[in-house]
N, C-alpha and C. Protein backbone atom coordinates (compact mmCIF):
# COMPACT_ATOMS: atom_id res chain seq x y z
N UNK A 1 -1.81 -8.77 4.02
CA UNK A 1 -3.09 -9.27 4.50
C UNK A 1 -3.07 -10.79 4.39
N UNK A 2 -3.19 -11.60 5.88
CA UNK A 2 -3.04 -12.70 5.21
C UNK A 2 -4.86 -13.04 5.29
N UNK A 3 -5.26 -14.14 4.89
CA UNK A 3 -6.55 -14.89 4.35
C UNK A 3 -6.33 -16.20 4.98
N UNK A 4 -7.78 -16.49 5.53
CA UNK A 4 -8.06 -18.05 6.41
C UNK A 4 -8.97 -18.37 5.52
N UNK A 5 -8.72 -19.66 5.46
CA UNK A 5 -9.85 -20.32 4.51
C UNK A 5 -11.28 -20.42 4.68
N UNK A 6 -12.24 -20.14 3.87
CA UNK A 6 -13.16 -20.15 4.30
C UNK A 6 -13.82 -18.81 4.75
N UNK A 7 -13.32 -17.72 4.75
CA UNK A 7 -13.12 -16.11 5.71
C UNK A 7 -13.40 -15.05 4.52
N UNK A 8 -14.65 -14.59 3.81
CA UNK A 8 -14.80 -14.16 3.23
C UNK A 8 -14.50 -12.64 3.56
N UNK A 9 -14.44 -11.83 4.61
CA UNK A 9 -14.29 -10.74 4.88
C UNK A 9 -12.42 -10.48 4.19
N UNK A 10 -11.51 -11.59 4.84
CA UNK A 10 -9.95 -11.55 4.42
C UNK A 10 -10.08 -11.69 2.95
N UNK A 11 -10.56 -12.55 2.35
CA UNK A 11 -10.61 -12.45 0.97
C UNK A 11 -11.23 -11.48 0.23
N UNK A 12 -11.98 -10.87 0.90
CA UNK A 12 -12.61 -9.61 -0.30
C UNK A 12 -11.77 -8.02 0.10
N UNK A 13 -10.95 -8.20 0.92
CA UNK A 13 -9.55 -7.37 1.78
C UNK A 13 -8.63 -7.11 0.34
N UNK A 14 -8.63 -9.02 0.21
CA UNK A 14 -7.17 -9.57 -0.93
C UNK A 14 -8.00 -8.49 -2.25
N UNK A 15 -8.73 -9.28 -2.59
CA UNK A 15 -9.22 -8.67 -3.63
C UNK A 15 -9.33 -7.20 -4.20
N UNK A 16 -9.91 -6.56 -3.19
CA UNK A 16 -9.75 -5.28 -2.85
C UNK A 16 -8.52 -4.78 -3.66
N UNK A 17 -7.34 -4.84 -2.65
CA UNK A 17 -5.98 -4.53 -2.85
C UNK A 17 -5.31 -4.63 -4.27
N UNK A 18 -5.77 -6.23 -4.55
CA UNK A 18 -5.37 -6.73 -6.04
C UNK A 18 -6.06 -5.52 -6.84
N UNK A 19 -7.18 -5.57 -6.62
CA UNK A 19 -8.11 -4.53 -8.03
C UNK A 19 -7.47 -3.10 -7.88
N UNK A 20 -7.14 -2.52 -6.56
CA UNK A 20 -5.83 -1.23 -6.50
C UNK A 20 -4.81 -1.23 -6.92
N UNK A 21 -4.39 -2.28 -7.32
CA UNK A 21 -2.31 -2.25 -7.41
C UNK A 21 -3.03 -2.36 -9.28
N UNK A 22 -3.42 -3.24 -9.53
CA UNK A 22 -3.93 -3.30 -11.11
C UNK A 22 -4.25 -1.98 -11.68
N UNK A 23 -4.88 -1.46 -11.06
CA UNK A 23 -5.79 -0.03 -11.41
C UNK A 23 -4.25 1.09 -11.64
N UNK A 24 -3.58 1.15 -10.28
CA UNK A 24 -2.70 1.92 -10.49
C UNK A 24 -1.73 1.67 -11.37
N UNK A 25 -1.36 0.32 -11.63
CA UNK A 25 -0.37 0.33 -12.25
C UNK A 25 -0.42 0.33 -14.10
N UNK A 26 -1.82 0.98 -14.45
CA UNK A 26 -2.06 1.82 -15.62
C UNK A 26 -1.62 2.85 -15.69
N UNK A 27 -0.39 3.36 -14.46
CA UNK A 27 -0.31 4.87 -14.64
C UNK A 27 1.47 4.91 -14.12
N UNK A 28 1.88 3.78 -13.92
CA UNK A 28 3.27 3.58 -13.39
C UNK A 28 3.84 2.41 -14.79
N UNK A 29 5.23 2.49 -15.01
CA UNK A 29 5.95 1.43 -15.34
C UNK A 29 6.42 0.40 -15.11
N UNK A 30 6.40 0.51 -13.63
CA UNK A 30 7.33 -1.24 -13.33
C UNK A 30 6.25 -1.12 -11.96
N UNK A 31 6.06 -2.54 -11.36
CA UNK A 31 5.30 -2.44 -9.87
C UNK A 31 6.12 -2.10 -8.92
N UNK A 32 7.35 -1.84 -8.92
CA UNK A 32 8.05 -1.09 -8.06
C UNK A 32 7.72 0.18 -8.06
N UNK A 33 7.43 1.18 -8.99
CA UNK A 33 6.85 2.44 -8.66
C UNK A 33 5.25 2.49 -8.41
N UNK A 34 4.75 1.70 -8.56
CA UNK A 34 3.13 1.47 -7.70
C UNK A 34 3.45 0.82 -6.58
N UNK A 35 4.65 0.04 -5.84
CA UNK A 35 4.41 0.27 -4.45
C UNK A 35 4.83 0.72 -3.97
N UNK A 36 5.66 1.84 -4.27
CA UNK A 36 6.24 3.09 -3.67
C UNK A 36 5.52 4.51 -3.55
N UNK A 37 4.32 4.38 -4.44
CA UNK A 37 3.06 5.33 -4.32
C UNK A 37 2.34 4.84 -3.40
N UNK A 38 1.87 3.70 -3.38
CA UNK A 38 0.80 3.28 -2.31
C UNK A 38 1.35 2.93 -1.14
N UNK A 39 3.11 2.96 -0.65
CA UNK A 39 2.97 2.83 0.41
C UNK A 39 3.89 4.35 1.05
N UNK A 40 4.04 5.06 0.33
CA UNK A 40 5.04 6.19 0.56
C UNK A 40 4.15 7.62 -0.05
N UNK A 41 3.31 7.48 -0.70
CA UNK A 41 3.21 8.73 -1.35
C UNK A 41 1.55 9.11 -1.11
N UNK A 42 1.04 8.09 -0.89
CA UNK A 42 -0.89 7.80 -1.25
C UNK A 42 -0.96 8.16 -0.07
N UNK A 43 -1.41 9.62 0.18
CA UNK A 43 -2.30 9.37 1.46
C UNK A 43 -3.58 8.69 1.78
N UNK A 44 -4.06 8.08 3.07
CA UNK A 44 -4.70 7.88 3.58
C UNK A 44 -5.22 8.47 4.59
N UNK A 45 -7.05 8.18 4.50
CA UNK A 45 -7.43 8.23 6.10
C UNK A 45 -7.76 7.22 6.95
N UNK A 46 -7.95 5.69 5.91
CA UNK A 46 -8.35 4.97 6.56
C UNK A 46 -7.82 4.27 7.91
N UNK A 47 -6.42 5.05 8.15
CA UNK A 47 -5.34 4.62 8.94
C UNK A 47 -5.57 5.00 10.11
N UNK A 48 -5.68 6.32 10.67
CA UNK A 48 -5.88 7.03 11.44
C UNK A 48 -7.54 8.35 10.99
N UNK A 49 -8.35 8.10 12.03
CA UNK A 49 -9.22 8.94 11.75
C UNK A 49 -9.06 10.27 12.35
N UNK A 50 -7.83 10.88 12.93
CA UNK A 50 -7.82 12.29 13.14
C UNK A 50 -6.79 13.25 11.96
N UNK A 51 -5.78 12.21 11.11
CA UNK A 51 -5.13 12.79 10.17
C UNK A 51 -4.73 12.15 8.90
N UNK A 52 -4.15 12.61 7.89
CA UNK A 52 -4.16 11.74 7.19
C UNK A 52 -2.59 11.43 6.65
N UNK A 53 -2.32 10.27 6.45
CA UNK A 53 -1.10 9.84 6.61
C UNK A 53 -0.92 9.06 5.46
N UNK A 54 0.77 8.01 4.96
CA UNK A 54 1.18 7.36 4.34
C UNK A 54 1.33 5.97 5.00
N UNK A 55 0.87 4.92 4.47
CA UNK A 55 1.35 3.98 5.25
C UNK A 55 2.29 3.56 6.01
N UNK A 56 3.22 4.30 5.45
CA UNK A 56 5.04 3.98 5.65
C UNK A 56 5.55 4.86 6.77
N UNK A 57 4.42 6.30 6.94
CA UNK A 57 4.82 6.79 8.25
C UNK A 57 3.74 5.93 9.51
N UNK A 58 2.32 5.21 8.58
CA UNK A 58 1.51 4.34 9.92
C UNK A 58 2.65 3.67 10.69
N UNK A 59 3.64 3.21 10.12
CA UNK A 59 4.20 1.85 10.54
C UNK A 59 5.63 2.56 10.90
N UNK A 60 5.72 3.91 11.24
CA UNK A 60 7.09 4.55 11.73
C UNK A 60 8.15 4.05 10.53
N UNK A 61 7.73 3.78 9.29
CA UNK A 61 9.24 3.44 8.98
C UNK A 61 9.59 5.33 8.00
N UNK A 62 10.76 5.15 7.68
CA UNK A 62 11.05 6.76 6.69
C UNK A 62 11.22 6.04 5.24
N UNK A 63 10.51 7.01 4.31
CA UNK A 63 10.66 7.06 2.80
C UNK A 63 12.30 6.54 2.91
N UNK A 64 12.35 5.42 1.88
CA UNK A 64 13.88 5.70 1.32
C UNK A 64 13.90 6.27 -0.16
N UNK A 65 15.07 7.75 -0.29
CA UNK A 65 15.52 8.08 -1.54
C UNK A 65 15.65 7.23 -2.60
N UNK A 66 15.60 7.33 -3.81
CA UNK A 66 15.33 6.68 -5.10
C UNK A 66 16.59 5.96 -4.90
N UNK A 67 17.40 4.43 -4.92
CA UNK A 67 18.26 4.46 -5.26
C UNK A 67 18.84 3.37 -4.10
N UNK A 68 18.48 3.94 -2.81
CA UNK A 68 18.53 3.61 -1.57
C UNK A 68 18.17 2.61 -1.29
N UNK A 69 18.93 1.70 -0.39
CA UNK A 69 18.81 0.42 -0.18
C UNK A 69 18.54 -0.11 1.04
N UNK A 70 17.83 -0.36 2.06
CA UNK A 70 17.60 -0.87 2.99
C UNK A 70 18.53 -2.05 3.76
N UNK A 71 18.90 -1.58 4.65
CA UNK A 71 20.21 -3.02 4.75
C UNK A 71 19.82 -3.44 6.52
């Protein structure tokens, strides 16, 4: 999400997000496994309003296996 100065709607977006990744990551060990829940595992509806999905399939990409490296 990026933020324009001055653009209170983008900044309370940021915020938003920040107060989610914080929240979750009371329940994960490293922030690598809180953003592999929120972008691979957390469903959503806010994405699509006829189903509910992962971010990571919004954006066509595939889960990578634990381990797995993107090249």
């Amino acid at each position: 999400i990026k933020a324009r100065v001055k653009h209170p709607q983008s900044n309370g977006k940021l915020e938003r997000l920040i107060f989610t990744l914080k929240y979750l990551r009371k329940y994960f060990n490293t922030w690598e496994e809180v953003v592999d829940y929120y972008n691979n595992r957390r469903m959503q509806t806010s994405l699509y309003e006829d189903r509910i999905i992962t971010p990571a399939m919004a954006y066509g990409m595939k889960r990578l296996k634990e381990g797995e490296v993107k090249e």
